[in-house]
C-alpha atoms as a PDB file:
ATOM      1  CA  UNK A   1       5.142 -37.477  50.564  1.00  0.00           C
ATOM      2  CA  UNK A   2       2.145 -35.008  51.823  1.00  0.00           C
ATOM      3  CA  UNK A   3      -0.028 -36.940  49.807  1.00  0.00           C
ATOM      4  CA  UNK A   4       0.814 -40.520  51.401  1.00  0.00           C
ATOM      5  CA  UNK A   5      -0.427 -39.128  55.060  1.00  0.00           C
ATOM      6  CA  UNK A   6      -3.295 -40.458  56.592  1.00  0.00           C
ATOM      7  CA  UNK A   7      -6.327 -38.560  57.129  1.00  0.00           C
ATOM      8  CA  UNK A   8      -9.483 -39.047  59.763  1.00  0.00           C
ATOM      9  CA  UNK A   9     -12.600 -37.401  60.234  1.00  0.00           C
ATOM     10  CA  UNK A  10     -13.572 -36.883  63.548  1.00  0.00           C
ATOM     11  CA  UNK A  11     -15.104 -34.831  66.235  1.00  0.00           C
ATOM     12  CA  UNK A  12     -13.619 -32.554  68.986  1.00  0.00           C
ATOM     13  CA  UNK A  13     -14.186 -34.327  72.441  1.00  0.00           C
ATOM     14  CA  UNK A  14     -12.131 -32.275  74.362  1.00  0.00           C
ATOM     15  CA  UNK A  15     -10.486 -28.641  74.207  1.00  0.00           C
ATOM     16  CA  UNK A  16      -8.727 -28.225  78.081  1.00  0.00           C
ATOM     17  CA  UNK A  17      -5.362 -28.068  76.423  1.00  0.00           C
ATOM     18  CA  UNK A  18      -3.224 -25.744  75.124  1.00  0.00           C
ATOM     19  CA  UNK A  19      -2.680 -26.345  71.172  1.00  0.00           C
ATOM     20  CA  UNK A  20      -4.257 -29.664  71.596  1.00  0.00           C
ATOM     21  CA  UNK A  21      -7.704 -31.387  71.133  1.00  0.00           C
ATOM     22  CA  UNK A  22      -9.175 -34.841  71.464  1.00  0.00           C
ATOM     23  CA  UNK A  23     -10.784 -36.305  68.398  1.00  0.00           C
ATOM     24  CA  UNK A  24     -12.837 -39.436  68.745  1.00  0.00           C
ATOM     25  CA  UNK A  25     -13.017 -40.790  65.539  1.00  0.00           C
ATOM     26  CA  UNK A  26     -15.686 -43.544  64.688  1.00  0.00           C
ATOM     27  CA  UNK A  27     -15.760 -46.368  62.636  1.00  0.00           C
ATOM     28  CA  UNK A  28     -18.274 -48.862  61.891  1.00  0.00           C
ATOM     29  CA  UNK A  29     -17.713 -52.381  60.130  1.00  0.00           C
ATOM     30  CA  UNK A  30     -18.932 -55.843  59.978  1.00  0.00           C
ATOM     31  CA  UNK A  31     -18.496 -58.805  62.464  1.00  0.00           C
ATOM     32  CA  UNK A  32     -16.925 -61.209  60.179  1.00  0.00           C
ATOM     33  CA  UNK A  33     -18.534 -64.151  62.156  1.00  0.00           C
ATOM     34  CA  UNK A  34     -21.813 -62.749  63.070  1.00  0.00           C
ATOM     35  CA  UNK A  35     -22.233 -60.381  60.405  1.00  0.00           C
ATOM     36  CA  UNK A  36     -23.684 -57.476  62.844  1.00  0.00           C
ATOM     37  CA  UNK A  37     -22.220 -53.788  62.338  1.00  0.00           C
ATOM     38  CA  UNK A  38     -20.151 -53.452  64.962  1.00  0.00           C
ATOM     39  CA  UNK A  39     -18.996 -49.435  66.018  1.00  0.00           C
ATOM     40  CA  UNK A  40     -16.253 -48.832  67.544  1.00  0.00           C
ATOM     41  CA  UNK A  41     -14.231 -45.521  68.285  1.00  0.00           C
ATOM     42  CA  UNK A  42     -10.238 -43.731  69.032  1.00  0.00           C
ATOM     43  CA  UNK A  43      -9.302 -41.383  70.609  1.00  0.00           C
ATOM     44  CA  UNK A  44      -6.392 -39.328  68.976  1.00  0.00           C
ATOM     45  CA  UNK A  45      -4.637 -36.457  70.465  1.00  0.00           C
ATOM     46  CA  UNK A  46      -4.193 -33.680  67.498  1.00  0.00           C
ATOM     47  CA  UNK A  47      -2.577 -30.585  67.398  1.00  0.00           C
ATOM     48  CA  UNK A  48      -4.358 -27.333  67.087  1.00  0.00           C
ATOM     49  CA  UNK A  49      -2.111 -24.531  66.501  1.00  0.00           C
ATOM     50  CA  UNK A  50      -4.310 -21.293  67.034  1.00  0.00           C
ATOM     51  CA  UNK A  51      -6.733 -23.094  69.668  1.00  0.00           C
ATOM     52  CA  UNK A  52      -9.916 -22.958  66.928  1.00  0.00           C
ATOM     53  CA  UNK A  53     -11.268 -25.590  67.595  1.00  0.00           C
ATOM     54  CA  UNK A  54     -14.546 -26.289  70.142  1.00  0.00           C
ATOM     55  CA  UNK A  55     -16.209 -29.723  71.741  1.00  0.00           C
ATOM     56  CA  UNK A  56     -18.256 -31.166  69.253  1.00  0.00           C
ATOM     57  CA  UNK A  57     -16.478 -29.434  66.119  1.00  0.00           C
ATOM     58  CA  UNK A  58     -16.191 -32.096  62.975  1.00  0.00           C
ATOM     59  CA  UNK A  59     -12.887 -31.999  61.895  1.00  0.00           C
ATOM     60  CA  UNK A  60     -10.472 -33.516  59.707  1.00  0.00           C
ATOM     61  CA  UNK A  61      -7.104 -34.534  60.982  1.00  0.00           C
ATOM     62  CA  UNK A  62      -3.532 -35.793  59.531  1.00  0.00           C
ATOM     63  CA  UNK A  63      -0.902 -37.418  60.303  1.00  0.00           C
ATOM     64  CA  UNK A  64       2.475 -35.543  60.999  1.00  0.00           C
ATOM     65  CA  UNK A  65       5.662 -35.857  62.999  1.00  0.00           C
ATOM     66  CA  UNK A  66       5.553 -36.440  66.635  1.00  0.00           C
ATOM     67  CA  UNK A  67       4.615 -33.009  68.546  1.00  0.00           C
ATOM     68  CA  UNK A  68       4.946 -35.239  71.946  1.00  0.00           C
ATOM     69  CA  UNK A  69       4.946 -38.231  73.393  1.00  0.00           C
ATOM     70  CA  UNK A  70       1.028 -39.407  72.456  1.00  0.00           C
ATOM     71  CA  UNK A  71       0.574 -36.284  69.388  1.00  0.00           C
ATOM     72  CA  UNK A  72       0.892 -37.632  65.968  1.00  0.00           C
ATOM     73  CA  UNK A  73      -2.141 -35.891  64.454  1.00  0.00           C
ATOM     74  CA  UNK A  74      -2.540 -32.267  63.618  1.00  0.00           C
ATOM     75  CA  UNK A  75      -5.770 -30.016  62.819  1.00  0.00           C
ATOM     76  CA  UNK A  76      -5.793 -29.820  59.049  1.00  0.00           C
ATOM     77  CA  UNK A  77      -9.444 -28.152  58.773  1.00  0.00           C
ATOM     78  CA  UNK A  78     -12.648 -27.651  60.866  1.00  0.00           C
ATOM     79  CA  UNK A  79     -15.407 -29.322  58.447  1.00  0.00           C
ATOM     80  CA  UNK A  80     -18.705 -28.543  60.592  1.00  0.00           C
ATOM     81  CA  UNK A  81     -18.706 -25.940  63.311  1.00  0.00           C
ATOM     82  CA  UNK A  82     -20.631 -27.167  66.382  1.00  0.00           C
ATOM     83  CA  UNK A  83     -24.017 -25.840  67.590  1.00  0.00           C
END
């Protein structure tokens, strides 16, 4: 079942909360009329249990059971530390 989860790379946009971060994830595709790359991002509320992570972190996040009302998404690791 672990391996069925979905999984988004993203970075930290916010950090205010307690055990939870904001991760804007990006995504870029193709206009299927006009045929111009179109990018669009989501915000996703994630769960981070020991508070590691910082605005403008890269990290990967999953999908898990509801923590709250608009958390679905937990911290699974920090890829790229920010600057």
């Amino acid at each position: 079942m672990r391996e069925r989860r979905r999984r988004l790379v993203g970075t930290v946009t916010s950090d205010k909360m307690e055990k939870t971060v904001v991760v804007t994830v990006e995504r870029k595709y193709r206009h299927l009329l006009y045929e111009k790359v179109v990018r669009s991002a989501k915000k996703y509320m994630a769960h981070d249990e020991h508070n590691d992570c910082r605005i403008g972190d890269k990290v990967q996040i999953v999908e898990t059971r509801p923590y709250s009302r608009r958390k679905r998404w937990a911290v699974e690791e920090i890829l790229e530390r920010a600057v």
